[in-house]
C-alpha atoms as a PDB file:
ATOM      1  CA  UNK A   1       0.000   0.000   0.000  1.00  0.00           C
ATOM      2  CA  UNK A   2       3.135   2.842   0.641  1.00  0.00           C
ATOM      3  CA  UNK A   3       4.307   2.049  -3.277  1.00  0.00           C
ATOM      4  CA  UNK A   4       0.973   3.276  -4.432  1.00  0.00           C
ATOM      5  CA  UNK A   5       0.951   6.091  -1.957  1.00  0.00           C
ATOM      6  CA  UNK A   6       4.273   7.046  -3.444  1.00  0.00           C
ATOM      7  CA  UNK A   7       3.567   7.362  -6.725  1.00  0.00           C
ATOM      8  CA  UNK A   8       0.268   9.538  -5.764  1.00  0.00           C
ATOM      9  CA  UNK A   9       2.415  11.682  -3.507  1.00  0.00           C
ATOM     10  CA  UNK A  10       4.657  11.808  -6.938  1.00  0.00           C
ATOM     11  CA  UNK A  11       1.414  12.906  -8.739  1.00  0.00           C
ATOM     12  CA  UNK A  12       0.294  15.198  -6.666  1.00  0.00           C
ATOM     13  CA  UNK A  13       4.153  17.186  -7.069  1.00  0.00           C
ATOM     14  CA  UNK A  14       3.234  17.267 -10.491  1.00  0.00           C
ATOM     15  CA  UNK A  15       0.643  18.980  -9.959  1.00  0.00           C
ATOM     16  CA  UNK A  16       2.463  21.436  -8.036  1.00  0.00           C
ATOM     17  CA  UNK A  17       5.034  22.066 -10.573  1.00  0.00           C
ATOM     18  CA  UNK A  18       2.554  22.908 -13.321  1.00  0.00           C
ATOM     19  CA  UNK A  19       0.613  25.002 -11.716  1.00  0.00           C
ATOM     20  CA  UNK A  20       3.021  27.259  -9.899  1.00  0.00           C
ATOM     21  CA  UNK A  21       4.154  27.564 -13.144  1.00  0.00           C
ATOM     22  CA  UNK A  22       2.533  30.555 -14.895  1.00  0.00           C
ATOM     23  CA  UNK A  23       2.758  29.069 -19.053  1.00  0.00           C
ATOM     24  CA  UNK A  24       1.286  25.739 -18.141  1.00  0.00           C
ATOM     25  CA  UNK A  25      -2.366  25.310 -17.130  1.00  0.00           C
ATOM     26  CA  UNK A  26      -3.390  21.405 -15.062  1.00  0.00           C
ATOM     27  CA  UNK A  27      -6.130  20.378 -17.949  1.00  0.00           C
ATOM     28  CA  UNK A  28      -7.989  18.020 -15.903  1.00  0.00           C
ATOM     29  CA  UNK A  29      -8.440  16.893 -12.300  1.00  0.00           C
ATOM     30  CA  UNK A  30      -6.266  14.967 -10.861  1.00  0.00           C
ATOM     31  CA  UNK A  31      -7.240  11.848  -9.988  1.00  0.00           C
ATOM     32  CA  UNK A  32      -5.038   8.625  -9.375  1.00  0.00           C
ATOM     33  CA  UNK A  33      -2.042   8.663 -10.764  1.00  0.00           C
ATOM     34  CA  UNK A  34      -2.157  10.704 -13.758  1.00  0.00           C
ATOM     35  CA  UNK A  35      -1.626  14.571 -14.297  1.00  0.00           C
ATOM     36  CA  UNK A  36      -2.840  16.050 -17.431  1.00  0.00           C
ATOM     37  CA  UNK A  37      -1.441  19.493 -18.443  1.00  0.00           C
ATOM     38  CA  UNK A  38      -0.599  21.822 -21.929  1.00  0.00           C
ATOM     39  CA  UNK A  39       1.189  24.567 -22.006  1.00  0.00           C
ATOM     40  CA  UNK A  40       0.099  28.075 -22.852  1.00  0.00           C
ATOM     41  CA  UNK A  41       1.916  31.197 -23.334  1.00  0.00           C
ATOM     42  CA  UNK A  42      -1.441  33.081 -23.725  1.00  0.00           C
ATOM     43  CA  UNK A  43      -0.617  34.943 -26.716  1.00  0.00           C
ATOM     44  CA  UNK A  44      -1.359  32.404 -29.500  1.00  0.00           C
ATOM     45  CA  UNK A  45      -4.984  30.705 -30.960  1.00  0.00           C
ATOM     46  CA  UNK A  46      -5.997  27.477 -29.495  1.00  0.00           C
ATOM     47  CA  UNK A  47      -5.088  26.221 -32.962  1.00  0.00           C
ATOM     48  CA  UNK A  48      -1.580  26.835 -32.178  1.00  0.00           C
ATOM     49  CA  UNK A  49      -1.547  25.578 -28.907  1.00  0.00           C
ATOM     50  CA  UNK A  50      -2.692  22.505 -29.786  1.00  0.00           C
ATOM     51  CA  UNK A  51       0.087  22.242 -32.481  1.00  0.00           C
ATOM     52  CA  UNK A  52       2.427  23.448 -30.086  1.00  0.00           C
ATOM     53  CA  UNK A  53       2.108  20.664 -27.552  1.00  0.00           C
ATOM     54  CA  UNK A  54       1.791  18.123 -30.197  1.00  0.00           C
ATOM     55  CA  UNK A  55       5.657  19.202 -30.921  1.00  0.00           C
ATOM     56  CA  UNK A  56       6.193  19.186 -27.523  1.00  0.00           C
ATOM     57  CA  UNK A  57       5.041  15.643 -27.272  1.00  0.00           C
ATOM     58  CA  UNK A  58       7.357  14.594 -29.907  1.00  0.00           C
ATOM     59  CA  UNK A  59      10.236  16.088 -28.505  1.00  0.00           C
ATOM     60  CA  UNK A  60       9.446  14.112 -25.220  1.00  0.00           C
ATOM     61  CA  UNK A  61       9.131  11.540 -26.873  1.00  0.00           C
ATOM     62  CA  UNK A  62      12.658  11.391 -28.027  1.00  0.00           C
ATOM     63  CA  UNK A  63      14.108  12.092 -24.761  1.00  0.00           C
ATOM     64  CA  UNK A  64      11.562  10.440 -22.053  1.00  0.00           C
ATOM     65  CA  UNK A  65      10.332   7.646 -23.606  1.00  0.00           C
ATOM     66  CA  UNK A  66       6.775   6.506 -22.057  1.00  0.00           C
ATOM     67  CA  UNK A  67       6.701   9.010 -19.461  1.00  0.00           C
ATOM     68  CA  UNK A  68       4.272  11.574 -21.273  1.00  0.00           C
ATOM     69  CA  UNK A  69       1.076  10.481 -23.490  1.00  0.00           C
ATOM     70  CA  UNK A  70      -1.259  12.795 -25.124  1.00  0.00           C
ATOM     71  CA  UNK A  71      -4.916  12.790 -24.879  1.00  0.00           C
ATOM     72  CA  UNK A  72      -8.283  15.565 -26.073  1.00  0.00           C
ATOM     73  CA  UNK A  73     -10.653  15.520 -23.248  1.00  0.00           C
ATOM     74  CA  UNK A  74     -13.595  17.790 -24.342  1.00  0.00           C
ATOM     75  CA  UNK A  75     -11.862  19.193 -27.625  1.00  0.00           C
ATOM     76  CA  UNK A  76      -9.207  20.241 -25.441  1.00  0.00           C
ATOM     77  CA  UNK A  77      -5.470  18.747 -26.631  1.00  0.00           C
ATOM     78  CA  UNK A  78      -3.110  17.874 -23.605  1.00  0.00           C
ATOM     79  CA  UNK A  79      -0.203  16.413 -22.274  1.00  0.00           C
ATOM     80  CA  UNK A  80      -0.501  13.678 -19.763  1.00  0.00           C
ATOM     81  CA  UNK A  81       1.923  12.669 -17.377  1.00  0.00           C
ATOM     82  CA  UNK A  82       1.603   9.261 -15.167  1.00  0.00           C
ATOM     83  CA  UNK A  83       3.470   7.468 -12.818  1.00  0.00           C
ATOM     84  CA  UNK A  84       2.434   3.562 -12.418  1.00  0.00           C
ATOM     85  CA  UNK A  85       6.325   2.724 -10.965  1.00  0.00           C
ATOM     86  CA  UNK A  86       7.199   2.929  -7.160  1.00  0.00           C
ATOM     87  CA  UNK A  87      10.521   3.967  -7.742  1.00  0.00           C
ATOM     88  CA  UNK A  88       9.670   6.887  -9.493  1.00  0.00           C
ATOM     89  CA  UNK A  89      10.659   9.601  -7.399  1.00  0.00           C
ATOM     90  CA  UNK A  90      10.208  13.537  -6.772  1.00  0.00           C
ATOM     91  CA  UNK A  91      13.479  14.058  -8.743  1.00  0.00           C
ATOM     92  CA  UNK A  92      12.213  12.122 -11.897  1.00  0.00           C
ATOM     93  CA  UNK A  93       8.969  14.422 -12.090  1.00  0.00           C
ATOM     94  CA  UNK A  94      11.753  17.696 -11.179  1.00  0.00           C
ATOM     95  CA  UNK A  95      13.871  16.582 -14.299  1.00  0.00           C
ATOM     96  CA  UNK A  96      10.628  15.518 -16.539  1.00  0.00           C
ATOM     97  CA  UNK A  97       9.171  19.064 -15.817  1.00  0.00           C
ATOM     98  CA  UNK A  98      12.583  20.669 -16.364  1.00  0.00           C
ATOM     99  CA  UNK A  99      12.999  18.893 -19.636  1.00  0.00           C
ATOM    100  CA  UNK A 100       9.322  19.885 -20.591  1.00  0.00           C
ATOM    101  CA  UNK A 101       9.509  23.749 -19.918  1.00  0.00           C
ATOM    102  CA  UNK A 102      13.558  23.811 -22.077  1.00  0.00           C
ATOM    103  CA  UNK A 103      11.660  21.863 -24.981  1.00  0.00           C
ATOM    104  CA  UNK A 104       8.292  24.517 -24.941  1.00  0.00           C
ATOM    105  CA  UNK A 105      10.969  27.371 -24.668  1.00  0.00           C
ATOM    106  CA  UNK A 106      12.783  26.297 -28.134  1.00  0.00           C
ATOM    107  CA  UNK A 107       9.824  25.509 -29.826  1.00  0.00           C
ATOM    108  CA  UNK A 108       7.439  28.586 -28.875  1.00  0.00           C
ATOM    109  CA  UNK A 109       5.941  30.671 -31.548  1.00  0.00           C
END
């Protein structure tokens, strides 16, 4: 029962991170295990983005493999991060989120 409690205190960081930070909104409650999040500078059309986090996703995907998804919950495009491992710990979600704001950063419009 502590593993799972770990990776929802893990989750619950997350959460944290994104929304302290002011360019990323939390998309969804969080429930579980999963945290689902975009970012938005605010200055760009929904259409963009959308297309930005898709290239945010890819780049992710090239450095993190399996630690992100993607999902559209109500039209709405977003990132999803989830932690089903016990060993994942508050530094993993640190560097993730780290890596995550560096990639939006190069690839903002």
């Amino acid at each position: 029962m502590l593993l799972v409690f770990s990776s929802f205190s893990c989750c619950d960081d997350d959460e944290n991170l994104f929304e302290t930070e002011p360019l990323f909104e939390v998309t969804a409650l969080v429930i579980s295990n999963i945290v689902c999040f975009r970012y938005n500078p605010g200055d760009i059309s929904e259409e963009d983005v959308e297309k930005l986090n898709k290239k945010i996703m890819d780049e992710i995907w090239k450095l993190v493999f399996g630690r992100v998804i993607d999902t559209t919950l109500n039209g709405v495009y977003m990132l999803r991060a989830c932690s089903v491992n016990h060993r994942t710990r508050k530094e993993d979600y640190d560097y993730l989120f780290t890596k995550i704001k560096e990639i939006a950063a190069d690839l903002s419009f």
